[in-house]
PDB file of N, CA and C in Angstrom:
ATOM      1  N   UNK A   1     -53.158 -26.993  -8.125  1.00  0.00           N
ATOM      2  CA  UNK A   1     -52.217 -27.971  -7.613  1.00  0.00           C
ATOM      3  C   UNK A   1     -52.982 -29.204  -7.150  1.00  0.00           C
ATOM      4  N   UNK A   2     -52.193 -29.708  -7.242  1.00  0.00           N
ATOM      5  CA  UNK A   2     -53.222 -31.753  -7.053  1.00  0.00           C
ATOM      6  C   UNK A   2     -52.660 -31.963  -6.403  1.00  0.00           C
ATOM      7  N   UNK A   3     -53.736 -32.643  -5.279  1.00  0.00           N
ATOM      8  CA  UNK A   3     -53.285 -33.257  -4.070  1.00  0.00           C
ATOM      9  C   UNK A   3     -53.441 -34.665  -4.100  1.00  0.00           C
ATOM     10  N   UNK A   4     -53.228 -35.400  -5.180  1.00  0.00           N
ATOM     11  CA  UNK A   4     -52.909 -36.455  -5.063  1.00  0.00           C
ATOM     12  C   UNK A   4     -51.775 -36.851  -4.748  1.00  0.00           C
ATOM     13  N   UNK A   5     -51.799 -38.247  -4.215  1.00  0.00           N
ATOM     14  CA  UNK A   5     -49.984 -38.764  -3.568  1.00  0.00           C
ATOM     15  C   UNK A   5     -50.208 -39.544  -4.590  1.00  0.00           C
ATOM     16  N   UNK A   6     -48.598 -40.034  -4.957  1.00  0.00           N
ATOM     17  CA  UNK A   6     -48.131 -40.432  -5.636  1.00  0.00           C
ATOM     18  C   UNK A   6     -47.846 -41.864  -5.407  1.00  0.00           C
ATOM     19  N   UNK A   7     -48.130 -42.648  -6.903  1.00  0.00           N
ATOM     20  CA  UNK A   7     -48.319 -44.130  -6.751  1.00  0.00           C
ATOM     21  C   UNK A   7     -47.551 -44.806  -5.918  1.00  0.00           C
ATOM     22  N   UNK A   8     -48.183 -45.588  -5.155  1.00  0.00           N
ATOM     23  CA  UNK A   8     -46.874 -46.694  -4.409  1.00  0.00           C
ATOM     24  C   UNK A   8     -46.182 -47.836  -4.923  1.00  0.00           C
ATOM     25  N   UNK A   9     -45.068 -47.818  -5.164  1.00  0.00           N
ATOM     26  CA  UNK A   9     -44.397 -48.991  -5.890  1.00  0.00           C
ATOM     27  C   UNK A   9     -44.330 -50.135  -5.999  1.00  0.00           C
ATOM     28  N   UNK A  10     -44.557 -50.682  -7.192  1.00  0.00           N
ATOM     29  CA  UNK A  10     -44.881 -51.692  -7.093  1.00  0.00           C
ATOM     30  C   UNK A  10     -43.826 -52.751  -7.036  1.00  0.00           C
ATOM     31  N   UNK A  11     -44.557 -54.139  -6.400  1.00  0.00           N
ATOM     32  CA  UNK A  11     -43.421 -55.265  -5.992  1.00  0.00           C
ATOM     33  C   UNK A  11     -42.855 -55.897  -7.279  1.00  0.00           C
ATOM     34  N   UNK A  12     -41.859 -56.728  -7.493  1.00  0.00           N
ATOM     35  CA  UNK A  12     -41.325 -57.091  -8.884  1.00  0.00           C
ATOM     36  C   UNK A  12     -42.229 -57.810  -9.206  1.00  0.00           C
ATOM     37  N   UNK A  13     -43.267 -59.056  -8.463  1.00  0.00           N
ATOM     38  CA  UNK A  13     -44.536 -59.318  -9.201  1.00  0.00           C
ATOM     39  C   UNK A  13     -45.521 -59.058  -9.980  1.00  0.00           C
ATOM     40  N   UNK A  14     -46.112 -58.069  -9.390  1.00  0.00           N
ATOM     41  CA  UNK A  14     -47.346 -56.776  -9.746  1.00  0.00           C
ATOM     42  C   UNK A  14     -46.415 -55.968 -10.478  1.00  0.00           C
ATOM     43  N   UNK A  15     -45.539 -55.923 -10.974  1.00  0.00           N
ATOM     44  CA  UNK A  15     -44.739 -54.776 -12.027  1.00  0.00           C
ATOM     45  C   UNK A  15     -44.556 -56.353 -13.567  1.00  0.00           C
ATOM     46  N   UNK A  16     -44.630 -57.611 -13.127  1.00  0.00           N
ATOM     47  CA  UNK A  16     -44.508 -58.666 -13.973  1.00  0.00           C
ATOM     48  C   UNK A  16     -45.899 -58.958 -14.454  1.00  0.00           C
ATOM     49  N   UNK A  17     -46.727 -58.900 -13.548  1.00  0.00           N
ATOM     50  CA  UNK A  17     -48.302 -58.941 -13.991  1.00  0.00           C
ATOM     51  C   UNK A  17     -48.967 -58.236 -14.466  1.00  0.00           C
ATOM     52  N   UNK A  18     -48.197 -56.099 -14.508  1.00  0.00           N
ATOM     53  CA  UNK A  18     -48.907 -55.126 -14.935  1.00  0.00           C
ATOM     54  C   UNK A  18     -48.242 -55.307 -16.286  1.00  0.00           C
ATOM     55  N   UNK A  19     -46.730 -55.639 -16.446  1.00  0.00           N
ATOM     56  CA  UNK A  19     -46.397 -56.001 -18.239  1.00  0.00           C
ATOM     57  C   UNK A  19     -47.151 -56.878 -18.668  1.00  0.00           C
ATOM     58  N   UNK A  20     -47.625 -58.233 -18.212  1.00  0.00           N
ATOM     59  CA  UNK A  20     -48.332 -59.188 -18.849  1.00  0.00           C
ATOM     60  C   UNK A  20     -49.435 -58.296 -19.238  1.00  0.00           C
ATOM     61  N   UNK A  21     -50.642 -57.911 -18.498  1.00  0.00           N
ATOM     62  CA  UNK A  21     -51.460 -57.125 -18.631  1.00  0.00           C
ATOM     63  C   UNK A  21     -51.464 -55.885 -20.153  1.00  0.00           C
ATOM     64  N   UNK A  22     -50.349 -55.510 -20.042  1.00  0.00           N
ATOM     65  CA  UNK A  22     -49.954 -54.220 -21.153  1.00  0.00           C
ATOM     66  C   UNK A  22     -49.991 -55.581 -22.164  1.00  0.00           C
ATOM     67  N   UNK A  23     -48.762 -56.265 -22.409  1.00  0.00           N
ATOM     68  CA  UNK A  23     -48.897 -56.690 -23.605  1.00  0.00           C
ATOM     69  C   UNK A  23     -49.922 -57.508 -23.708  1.00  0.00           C
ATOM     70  N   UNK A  24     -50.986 -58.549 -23.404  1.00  0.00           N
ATOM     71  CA  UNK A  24     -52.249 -59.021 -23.955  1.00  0.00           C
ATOM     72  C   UNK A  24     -53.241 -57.606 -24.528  1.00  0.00           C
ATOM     73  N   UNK A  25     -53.363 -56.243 -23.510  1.00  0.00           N
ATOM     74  CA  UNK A  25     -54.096 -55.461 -24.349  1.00  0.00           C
ATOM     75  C   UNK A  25     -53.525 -55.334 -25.934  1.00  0.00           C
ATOM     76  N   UNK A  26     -52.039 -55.232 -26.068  1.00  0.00           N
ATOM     77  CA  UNK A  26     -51.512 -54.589 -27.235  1.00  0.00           C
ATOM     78  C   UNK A  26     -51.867 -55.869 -28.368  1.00  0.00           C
ATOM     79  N   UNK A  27     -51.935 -56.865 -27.584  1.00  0.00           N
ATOM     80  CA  UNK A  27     -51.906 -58.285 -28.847  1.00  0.00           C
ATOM     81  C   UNK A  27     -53.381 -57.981 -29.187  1.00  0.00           C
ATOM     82  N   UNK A  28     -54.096 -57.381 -28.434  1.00  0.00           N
ATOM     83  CA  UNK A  28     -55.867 -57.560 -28.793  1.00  0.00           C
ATOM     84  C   UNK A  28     -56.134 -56.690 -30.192  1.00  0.00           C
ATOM     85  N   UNK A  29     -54.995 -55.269 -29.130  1.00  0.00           N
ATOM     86  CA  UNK A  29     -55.651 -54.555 -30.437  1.00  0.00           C
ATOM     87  C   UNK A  29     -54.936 -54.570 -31.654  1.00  0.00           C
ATOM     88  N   UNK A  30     -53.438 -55.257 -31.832  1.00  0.00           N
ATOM     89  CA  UNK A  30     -52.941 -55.620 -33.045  1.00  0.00           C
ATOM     90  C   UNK A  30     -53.753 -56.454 -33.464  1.00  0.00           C
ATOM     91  N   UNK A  31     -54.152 -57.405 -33.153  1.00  0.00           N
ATOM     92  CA  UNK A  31     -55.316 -58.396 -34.125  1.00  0.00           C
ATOM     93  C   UNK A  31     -56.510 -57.588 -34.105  1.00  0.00           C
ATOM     94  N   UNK A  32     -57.307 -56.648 -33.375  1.00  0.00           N
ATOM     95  CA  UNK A  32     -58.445 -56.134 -34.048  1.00  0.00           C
ATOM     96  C   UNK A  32     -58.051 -54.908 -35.132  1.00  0.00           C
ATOM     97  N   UNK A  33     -57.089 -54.740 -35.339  1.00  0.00           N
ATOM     98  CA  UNK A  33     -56.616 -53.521 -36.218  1.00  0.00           C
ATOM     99  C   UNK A  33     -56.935 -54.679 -37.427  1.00  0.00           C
ATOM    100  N   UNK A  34     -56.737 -55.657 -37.742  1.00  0.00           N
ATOM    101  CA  UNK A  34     -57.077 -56.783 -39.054  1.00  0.00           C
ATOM    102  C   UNK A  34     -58.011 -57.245 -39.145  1.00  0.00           C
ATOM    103  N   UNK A  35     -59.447 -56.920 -38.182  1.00  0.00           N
ATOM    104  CA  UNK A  35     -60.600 -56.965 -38.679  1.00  0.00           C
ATOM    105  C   UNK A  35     -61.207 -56.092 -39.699  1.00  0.00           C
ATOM    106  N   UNK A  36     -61.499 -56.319 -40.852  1.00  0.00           N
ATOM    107  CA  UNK A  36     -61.739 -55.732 -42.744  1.00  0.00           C
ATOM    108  C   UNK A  36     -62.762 -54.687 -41.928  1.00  0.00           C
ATOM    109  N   UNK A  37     -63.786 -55.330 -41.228  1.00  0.00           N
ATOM    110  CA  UNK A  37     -65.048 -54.221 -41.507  1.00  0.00           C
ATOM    111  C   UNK A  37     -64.797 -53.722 -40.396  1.00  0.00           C
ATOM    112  N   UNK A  38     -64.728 -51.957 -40.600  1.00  0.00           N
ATOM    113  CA  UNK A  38     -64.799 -51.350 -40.016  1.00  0.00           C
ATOM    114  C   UNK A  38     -65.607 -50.875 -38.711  1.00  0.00           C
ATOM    115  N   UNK A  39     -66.989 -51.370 -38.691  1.00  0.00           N
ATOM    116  CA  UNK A  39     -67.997 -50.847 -37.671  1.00  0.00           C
ATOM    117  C   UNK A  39     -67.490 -52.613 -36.659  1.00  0.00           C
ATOM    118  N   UNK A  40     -67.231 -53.718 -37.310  1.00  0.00           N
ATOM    119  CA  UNK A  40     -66.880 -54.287 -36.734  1.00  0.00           C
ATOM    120  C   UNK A  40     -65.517 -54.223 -35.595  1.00  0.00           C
ATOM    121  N   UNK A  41     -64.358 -53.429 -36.102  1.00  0.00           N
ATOM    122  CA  UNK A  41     -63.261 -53.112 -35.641  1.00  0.00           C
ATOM    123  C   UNK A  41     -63.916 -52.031 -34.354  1.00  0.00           C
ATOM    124  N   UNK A  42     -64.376 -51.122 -34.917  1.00  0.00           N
ATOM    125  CA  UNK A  42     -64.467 -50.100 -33.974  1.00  0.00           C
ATOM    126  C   UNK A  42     -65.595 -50.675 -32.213  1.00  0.00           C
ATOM    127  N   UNK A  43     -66.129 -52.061 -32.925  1.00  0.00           N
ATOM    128  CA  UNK A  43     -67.266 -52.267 -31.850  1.00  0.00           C
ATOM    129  C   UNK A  43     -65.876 -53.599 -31.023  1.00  0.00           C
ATOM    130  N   UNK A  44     -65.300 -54.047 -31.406  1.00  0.00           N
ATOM    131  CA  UNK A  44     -64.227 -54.658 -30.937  1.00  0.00           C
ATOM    132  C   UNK A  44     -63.066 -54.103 -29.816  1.00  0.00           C
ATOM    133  N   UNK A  45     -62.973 -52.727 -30.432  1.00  0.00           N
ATOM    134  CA  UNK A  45     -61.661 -52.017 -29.824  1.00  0.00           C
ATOM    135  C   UNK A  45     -62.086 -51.620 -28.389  1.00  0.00           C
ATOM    136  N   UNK A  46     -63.682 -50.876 -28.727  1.00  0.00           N
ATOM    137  CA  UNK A  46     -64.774 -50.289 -27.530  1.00  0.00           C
ATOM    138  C   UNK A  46     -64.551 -51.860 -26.288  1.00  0.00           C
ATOM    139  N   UNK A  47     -64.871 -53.159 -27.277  1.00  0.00           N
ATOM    140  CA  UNK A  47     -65.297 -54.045 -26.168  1.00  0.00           C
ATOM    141  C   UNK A  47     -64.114 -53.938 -25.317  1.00  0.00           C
ATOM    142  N   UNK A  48     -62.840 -54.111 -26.124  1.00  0.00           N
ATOM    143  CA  UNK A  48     -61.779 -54.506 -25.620  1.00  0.00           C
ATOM    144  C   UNK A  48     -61.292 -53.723 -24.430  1.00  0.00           C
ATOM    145  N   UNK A  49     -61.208 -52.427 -24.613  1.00  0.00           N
ATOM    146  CA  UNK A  49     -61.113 -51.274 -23.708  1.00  0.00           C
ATOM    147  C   UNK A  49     -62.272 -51.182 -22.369  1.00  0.00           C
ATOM    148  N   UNK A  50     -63.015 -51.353 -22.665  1.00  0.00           N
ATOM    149  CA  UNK A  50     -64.790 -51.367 -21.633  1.00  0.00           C
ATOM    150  C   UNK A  50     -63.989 -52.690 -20.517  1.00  0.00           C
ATOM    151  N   UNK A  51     -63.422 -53.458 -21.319  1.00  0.00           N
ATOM    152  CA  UNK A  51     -63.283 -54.926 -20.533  1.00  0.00           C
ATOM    153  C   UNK A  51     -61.910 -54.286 -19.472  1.00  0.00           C
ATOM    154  N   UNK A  52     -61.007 -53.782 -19.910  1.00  0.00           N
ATOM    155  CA  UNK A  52     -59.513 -53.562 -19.504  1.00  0.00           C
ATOM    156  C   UNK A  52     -60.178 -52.880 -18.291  1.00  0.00           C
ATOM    157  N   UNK A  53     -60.944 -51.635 -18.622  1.00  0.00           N
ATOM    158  CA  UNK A  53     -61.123 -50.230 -17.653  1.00  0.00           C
ATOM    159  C   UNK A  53     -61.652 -50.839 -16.652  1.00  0.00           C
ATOM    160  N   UNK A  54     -63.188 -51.972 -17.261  1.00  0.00           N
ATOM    161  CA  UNK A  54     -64.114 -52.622 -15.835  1.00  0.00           C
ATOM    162  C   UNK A  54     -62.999 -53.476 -14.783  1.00  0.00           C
ATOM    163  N   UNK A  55     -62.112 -54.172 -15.485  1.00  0.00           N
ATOM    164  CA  UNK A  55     -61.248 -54.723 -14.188  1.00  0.00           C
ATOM    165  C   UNK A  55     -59.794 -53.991 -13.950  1.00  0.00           C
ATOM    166  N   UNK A  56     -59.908 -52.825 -13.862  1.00  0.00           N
ATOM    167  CA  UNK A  56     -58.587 -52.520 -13.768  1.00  0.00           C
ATOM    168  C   UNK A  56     -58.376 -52.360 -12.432  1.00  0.00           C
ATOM    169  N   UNK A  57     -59.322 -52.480 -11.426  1.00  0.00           N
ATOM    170  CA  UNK A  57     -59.517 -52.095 -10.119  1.00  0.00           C
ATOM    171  C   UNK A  57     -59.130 -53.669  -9.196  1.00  0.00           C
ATOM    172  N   UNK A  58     -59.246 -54.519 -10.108  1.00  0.00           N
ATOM    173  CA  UNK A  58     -58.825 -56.131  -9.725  1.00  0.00           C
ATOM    174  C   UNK A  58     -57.187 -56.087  -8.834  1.00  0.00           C
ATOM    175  N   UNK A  59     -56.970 -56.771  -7.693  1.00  0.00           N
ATOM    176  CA  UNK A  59     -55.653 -56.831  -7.213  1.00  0.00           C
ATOM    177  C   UNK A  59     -55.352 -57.953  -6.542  1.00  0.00           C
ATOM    178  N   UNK A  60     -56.361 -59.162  -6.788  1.00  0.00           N
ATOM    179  CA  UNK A  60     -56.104 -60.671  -6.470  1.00  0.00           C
ATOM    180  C   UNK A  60     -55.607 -61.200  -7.338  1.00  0.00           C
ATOM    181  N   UNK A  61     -53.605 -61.519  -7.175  1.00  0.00           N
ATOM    182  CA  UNK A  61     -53.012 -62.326  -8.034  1.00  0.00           C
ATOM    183  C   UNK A  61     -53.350 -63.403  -8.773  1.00  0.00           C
ATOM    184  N   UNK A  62     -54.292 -64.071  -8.325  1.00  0.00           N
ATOM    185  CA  UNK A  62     -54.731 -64.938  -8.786  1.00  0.00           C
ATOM    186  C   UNK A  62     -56.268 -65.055  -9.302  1.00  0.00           C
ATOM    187  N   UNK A  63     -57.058 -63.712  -9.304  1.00  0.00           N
ATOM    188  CA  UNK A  63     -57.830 -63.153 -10.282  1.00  0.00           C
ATOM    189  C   UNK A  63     -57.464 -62.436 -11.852  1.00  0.00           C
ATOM    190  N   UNK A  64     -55.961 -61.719 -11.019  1.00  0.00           N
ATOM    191  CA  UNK A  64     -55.950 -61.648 -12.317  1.00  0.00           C
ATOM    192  C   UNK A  64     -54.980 -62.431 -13.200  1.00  0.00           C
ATOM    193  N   UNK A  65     -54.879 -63.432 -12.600  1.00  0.00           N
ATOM    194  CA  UNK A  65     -53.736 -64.625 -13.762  1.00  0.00           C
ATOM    195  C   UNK A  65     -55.103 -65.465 -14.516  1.00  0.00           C
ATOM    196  N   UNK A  66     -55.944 -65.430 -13.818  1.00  0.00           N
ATOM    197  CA  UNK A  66     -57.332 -65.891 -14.398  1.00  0.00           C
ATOM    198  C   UNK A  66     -57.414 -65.305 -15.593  1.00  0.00           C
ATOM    199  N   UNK A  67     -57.808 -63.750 -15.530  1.00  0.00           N
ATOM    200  CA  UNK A  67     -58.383 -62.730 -16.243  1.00  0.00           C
ATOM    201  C   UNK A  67     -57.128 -63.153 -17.765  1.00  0.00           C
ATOM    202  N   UNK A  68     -56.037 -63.021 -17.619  1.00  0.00           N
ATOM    203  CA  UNK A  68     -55.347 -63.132 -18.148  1.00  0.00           C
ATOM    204  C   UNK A  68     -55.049 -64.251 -19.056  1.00  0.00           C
ATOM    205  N   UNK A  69     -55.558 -65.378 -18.620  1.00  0.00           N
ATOM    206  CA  UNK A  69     -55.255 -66.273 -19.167  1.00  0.00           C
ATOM    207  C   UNK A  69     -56.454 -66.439 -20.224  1.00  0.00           C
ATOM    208  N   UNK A  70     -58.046 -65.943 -19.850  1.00  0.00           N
ATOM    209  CA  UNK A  70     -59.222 -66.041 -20.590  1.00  0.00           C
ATOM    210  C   UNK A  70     -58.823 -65.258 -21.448  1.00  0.00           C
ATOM    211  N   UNK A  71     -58.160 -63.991 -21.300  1.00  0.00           N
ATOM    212  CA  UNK A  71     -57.809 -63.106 -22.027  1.00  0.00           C
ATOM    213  C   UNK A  71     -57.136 -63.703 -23.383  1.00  0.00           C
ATOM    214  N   UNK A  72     -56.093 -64.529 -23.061  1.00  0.00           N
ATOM    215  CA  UNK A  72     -55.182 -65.112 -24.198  1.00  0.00           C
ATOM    216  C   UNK A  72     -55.932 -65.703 -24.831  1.00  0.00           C
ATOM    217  N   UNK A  73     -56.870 -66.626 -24.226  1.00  0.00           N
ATOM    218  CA  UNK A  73     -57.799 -67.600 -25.121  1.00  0.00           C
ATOM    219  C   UNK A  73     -58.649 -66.697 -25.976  1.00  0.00           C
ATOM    220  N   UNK A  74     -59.298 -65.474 -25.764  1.00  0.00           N
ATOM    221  CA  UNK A  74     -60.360 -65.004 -26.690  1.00  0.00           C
ATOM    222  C   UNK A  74     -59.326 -64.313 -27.380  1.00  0.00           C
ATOM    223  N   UNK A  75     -58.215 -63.688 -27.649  1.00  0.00           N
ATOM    224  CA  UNK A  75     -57.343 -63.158 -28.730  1.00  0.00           C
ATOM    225  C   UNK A  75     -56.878 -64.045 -29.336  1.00  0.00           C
ATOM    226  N   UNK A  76     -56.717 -65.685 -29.073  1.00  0.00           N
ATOM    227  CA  UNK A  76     -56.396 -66.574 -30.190  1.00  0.00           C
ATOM    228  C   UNK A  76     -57.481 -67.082 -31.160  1.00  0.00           C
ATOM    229  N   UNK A  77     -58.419 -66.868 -30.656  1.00  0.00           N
ATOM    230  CA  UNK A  77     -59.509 -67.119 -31.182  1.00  0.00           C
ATOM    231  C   UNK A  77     -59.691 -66.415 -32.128  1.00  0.00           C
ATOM    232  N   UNK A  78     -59.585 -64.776 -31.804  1.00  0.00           N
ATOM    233  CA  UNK A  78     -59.677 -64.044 -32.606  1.00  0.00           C
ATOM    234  C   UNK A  78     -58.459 -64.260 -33.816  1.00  0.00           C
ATOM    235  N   UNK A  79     -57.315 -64.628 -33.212  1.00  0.00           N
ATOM    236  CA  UNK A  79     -56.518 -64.578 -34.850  1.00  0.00           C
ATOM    237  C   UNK A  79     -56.507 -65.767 -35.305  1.00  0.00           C
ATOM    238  N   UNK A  80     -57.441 -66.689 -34.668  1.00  0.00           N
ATOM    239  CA  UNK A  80     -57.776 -67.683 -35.513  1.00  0.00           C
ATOM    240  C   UNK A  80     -58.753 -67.665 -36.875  1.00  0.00           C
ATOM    241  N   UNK A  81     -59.677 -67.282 -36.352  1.00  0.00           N
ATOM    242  CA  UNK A  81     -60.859 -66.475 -37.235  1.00  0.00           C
ATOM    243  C   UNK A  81     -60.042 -65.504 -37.940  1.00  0.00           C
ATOM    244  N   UNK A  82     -59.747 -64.443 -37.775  1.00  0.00           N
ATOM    245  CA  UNK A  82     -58.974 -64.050 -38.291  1.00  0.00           C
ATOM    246  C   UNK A  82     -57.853 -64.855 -39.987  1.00  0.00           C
ATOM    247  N   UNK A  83     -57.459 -65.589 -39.291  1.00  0.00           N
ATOM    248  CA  UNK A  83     -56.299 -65.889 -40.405  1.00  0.00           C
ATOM    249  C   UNK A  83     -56.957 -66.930 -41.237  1.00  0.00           C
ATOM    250  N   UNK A  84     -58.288 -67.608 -40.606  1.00  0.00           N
ATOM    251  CA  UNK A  84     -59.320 -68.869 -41.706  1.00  0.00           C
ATOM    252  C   UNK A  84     -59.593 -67.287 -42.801  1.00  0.00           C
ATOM    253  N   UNK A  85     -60.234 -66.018 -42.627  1.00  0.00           N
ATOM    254  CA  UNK A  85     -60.919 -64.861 -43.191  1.00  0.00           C
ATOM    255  C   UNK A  85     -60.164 -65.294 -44.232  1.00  0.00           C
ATOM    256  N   UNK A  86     -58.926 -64.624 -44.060  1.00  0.00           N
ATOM    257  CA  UNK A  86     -57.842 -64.803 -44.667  1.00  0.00           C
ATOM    258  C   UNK A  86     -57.447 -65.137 -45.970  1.00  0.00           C
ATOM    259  N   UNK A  87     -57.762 -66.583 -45.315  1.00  0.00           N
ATOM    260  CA  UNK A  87     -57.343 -68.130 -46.606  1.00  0.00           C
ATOM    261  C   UNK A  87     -58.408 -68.195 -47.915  1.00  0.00           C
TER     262      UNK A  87
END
């Protein structure tokens, strides 16, 4: 039996910032799923995940609207590169 207590609920903010959060991971790894080479994909997915786990412990609103926003910039990047591959 686990004696952990159970999460404390979150405010409608931090429940708006933990969706933002979910969907930039999901946009990362839909665009690294379209990187061709494989050892490349797999060293991408690792970064991507290594990055999520190291700040998941972050709880300054305004660290993580930061995090978030760098976040958007290196996944456009990526489907930028991405979609030049492409052409």
């Amino acid at each position: 039996m686990s004696s952990r207590l159970p999460p404390a609920a979150l405010s409608l903010r931090q429940f708006l910032l933990r969706q933002q959060v979910l969907s930039l991971y999901r946009r990362i790894l839909q665009a690294v799923r379209q990187i061709p080479d494989p050892a490349d994909r797999r060293y991408m997915k690792d970064w991507a995940r290594d990055e999520f786990r190291r700040n998941q412990t972050a709880s300054e609103e305004i660290t993580i609207r930061m995090m978030i926003s760098q976040g958007l910039q290196q996944v456009q990047e990526l489907e930028r590169a991405l979609k030049l591959a492409r052409s």
